[in-house]
Protein backbone atom coordinates (compact mmCIF):
# COMPACT_ATOMS: atom_id res chain seq x y z
CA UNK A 1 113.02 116.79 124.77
CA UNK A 2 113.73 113.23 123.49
CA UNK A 3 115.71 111.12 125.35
CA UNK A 4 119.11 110.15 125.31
CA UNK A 5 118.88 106.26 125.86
CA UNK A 6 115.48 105.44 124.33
CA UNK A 7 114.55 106.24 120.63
CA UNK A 8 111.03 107.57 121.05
CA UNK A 9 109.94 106.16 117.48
CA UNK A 10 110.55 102.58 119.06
CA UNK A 11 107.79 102.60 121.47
CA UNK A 12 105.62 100.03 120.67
CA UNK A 13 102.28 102.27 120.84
CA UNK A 14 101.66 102.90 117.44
CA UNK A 15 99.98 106.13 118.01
CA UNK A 16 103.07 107.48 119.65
CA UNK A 17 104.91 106.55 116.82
CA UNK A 18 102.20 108.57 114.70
CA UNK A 19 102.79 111.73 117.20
CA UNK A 20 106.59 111.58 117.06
CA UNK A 21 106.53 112.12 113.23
CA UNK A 22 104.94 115.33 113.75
CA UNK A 23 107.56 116.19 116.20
CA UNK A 24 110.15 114.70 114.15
CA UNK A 25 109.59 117.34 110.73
CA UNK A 26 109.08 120.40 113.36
CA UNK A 27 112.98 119.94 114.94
CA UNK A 28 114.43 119.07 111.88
CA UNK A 29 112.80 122.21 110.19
CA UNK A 30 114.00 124.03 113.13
CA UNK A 31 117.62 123.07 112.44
CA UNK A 32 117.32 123.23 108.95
CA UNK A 33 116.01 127.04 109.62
CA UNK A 34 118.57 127.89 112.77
CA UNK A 35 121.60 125.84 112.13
CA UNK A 36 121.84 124.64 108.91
CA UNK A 37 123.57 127.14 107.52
CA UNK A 38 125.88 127.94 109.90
CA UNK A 39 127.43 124.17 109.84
CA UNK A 40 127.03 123.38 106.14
CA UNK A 41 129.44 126.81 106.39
CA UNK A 42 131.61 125.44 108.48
CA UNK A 43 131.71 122.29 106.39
CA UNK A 44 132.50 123.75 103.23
CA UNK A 45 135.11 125.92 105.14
CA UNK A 46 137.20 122.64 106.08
CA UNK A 47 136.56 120.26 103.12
CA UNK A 48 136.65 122.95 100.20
CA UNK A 49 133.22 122.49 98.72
CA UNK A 50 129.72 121.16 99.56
CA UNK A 51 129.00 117.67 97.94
CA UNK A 52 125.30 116.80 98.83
CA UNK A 53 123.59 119.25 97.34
CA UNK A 54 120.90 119.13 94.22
CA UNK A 55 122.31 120.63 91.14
CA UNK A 56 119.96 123.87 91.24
CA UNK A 57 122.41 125.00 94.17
CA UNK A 58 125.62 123.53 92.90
CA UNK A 59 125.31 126.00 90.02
CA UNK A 60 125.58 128.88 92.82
CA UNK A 61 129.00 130.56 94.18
CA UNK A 62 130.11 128.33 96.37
CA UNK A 63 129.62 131.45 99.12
CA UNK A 64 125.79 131.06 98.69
CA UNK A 65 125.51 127.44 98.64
CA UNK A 66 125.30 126.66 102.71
CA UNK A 67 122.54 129.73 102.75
CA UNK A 68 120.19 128.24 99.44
CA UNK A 69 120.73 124.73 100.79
CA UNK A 70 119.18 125.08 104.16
CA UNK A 71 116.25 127.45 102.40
CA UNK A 72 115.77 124.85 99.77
CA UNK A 73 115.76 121.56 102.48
CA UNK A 74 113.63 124.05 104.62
CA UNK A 75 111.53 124.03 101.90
CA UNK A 76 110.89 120.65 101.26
CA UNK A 77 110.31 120.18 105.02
CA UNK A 78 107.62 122.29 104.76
CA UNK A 79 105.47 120.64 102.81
CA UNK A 80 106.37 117.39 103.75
CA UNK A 81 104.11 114.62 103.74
CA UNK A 82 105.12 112.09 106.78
CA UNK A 83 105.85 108.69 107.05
CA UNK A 84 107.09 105.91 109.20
CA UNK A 85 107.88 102.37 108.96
CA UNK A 86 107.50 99.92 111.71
CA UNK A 87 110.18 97.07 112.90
CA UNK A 88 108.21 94.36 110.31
CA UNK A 89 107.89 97.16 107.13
CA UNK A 90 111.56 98.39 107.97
CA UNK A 91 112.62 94.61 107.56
CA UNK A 92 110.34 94.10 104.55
CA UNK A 93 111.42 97.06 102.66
CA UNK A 94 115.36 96.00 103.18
CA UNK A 95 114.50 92.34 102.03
CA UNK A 96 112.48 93.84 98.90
CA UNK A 97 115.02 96.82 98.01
CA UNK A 98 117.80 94.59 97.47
CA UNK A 99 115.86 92.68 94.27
CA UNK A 100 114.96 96.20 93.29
CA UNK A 101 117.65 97.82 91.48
CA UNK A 102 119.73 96.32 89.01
CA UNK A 103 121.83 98.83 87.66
CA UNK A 104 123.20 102.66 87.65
CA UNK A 105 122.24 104.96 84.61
CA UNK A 106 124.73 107.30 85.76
CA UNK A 107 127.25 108.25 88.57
CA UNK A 108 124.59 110.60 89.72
CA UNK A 109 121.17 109.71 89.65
CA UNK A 110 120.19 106.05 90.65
CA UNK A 111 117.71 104.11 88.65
CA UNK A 112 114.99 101.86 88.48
CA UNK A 113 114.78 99.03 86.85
CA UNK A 114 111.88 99.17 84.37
CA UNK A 115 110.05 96.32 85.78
CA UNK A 116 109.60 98.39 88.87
CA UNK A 117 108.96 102.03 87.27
CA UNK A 118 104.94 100.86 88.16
CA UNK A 119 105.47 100.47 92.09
CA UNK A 120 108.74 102.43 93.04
CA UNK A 121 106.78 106.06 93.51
CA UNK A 122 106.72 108.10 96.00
CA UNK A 123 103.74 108.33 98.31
CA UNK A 124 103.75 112.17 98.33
CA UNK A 125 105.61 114.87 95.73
CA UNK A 126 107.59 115.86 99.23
CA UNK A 127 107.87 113.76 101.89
CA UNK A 128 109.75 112.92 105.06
CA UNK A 129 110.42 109.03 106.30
CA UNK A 130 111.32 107.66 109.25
CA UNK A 131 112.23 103.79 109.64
CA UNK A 132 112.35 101.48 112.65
CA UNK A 133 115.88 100.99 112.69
CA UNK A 134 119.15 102.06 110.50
CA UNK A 135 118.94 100.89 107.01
CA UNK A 136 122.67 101.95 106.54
CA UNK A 137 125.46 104.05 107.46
CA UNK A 138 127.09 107.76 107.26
CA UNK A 139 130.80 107.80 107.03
CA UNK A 140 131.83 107.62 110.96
CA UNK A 141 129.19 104.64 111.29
CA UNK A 142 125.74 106.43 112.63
CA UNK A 143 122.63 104.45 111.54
CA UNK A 144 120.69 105.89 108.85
CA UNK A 145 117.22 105.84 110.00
CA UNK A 146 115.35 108.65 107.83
CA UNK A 147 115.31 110.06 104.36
CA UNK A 148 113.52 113.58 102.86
CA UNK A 149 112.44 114.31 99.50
CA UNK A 150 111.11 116.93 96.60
CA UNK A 151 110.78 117.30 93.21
CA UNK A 152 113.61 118.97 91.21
CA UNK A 153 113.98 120.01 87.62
CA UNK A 154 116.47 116.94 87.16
CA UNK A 155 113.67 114.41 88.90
CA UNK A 156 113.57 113.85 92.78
CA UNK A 157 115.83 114.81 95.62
CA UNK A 158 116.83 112.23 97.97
CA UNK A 159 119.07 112.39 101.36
CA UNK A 160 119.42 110.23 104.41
CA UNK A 161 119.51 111.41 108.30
CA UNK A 162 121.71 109.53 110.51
CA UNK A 163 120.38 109.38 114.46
CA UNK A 164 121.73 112.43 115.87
CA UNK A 165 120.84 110.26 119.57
CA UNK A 166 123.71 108.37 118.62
CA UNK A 167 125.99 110.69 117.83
CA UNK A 168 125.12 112.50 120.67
CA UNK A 169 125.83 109.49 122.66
CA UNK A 170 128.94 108.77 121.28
CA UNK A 171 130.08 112.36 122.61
CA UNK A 172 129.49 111.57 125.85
CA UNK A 173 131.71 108.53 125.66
CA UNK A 174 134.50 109.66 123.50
CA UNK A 175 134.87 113.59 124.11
CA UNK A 176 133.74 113.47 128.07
CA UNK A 177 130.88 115.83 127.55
CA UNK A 178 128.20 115.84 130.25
CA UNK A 179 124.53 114.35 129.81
CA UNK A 180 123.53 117.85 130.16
CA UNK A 181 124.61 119.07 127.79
CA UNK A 182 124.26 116.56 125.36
CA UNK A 183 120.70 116.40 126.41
CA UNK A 184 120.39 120.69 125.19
CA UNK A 185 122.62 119.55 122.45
CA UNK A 186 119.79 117.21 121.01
CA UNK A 187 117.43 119.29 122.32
CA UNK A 188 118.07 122.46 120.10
CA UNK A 189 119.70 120.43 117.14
CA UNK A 190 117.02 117.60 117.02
CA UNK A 191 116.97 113.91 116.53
CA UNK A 192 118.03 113.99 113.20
CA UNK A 193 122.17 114.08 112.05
CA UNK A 194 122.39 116.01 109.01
CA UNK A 195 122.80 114.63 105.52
CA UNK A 196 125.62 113.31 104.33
CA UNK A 197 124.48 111.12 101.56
CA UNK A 198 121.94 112.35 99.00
CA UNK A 199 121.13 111.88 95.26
CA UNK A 200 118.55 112.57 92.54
CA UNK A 201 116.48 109.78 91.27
CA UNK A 202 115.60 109.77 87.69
CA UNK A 203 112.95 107.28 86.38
CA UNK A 204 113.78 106.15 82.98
CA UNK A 205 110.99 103.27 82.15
CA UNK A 206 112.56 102.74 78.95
CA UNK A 207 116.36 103.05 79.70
CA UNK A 208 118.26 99.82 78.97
CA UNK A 209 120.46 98.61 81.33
CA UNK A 210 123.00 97.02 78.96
CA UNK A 211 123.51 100.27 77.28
CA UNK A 212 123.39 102.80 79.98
CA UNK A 213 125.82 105.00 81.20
CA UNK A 214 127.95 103.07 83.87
CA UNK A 215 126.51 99.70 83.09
CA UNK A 216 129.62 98.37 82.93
CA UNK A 217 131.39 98.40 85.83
CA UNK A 218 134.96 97.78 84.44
CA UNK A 219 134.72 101.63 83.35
CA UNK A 220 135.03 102.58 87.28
CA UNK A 221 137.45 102.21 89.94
CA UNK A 222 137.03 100.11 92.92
CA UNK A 223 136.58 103.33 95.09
CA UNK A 224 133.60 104.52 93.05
CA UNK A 225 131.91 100.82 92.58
CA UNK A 226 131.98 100.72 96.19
CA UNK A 227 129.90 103.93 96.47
CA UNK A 228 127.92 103.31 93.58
CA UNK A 229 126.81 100.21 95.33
CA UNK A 230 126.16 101.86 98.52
CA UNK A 231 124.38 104.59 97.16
CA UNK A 232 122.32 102.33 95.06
CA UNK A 233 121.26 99.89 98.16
CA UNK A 234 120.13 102.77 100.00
CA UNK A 235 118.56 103.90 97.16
CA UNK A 236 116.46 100.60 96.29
CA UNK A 237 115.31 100.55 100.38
CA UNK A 238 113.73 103.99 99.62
CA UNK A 239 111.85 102.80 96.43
CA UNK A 240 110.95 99.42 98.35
CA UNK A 241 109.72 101.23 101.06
CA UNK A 242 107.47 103.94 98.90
CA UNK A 243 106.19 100.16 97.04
CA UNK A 244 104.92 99.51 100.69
CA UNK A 245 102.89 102.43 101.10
CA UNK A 246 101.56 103.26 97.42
CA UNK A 247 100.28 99.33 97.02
CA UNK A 248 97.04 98.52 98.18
CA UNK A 249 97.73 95.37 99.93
CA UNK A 250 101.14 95.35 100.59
CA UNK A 251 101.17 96.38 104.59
CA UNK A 252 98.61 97.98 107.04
CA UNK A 253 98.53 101.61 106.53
CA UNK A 254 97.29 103.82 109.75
CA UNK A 255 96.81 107.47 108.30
CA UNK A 256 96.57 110.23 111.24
CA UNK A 257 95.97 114.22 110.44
CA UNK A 258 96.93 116.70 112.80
CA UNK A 259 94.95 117.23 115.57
CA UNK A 260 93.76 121.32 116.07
CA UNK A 261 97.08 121.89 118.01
CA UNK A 262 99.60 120.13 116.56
CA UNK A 263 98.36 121.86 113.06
CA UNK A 264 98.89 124.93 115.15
CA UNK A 265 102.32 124.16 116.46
CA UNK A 266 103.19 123.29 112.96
CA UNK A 267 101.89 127.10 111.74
CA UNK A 268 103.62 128.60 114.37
CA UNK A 269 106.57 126.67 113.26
CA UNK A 270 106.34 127.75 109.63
CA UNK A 271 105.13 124.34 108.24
CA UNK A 272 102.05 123.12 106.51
CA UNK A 273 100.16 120.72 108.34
CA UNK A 274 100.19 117.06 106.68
CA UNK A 275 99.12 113.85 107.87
CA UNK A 276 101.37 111.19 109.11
CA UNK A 277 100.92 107.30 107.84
CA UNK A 278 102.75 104.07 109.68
CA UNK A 279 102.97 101.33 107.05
CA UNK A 280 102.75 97.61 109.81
CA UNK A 281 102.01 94.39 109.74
CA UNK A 282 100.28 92.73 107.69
CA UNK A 283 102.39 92.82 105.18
CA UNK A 284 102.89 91.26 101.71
CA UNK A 285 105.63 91.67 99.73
CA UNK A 286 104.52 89.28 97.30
CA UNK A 287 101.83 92.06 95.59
CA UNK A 288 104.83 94.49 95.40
CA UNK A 289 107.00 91.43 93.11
CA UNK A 290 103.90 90.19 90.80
CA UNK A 291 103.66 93.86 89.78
CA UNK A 292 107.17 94.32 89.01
CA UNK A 293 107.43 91.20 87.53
CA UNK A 294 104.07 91.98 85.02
CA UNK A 295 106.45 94.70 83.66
CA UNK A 296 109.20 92.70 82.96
CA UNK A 297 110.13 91.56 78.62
């Protein structure tokens, strides 16, 4: 059970770090497989329509789309690759992300600079991240502090977990529920809030930035600059953060596999084992820039 006044992935023992990413992808493939549907039901019931979802189910009725979502996240889960950033690479890749991304092809889909097209890949086609500490917000102020992917047809899937600790926490204080239950609450739902904030990332080495869609911001309103901007500095700590662990060099990478049981626990579970890998200290961001910058006209 993790607890409800320590975050478990802020022990300082890096192999328990290592260990809770394992436990991290089983619960939140547990609520993507129990819950999931259920709540992204009772979501769509109150607001009219799911937003964060990847095109492939926004084509659907909207009746199937809280069902194929939680498969299709399920999915990804299960083949997730796992990662983790420390206190020093969480700080790094928030310093680095902000030089990363320079503009917005599209309302949509977030892009990359083509300076950066060389480092800003993911470290695995599906993957699941977990940083030190939030890197931003959802919309009733819970820390982001995780982020899933897969491929698509349109390019790659991208959503951010809030700390479902918090939130958990936060009931105690403001709706008078008992540390008992919030305890079986986080328990059976997991660490992980789910996503509010997603995208798909398309690469476009050769897009230009004065002529792409968006470019210029005086064709949107305030209200969707702001989330543009938002979505896009999220975005850039993501691609920062894959720089870190895909560039030889650029922080201390400590690669674990599953041990025999927790390979088990993840068959039992319906998951593919994968290994887990902590990007630390020492780290230089400086191997990350010269590459983008050799890219550059």
């Amino acid at each position: 059970m993790d607890p409800l006044d320590v975050d478990p992935f802020a022990f300082p023992s890096r192999t328990a770090r290592i260990e809770y990413l394992f436990h991290l992808r089983r619960a939140t493939h547990r609520f993507l497989v129990r819950h999931a549907t259920t709540l992204w039901t009772r979501v769509q019931q109150s607001g009219g329509q799911l937003d964060v979802v990847p095109p492939t189910v926004a084509a659907l009725p909207a009746r199937q789309q809280p069902k194929a979502l939680a498969a299709d996240e399920a999915a990804r889960f299960t083949h997730a690759h796992l990662y983790g950033l420390d206190e020093a690479a969480t700080t790094a890749a928030v310093t680095l992300g902000a030089a990363m991304v320079d503009y917005t092809p599209n309302g949509v889909a977030p892009g990359t600079h083509r300076a950066w097209t060389p480092v800003a890949t993911p470290p695995a086609r599906t993957g699941l991240l977990r940083w030190a500490s939030g890197i931003g917000y959802d919309s009733v102020g819970i820390p982001l502090i995780a982020c899933h992917w897969g491929p698509i047809p349109q390019g790659t899937w991208l959503a951010w977990w809030p700390d479902h600790r918090l939130t958990v926490c936060n009931d105690i204080t403001q709706f008078g529920i008992t540390r008992q239950k919030a305890k079986l609450v986080l328990q059976e739902f997991g660490p992980l809030g789910y996503p509010e904030v997603a995208t798909t990332i398309t690469l476009q080495p050769d897009a230009n930035p004065d002529t792409a869609p968006n470019a210029h911001p005086d064709t949107n309103t305030p209200a969707e600059l702001q989330e543009d901007a938002y979505l896009l500095a999220l975005t850039s700590t993501v691609l920062a953060s894959w720089a870190l662990l895909t560039t030889p060099g650029a922080a201390h990478l400590i690669k674990r596999h599953p041990t025999a049981a927790q390979a088990a626990r993840d068959r039992r579970a319906g998951l593919q084992p994968r290994p887990a890998t902590l990007a630390t200290r020492p780290i230089d961001t400086g191997i990350i820039e010269r590459l983008g910058n050799e890219g550059q006209p």
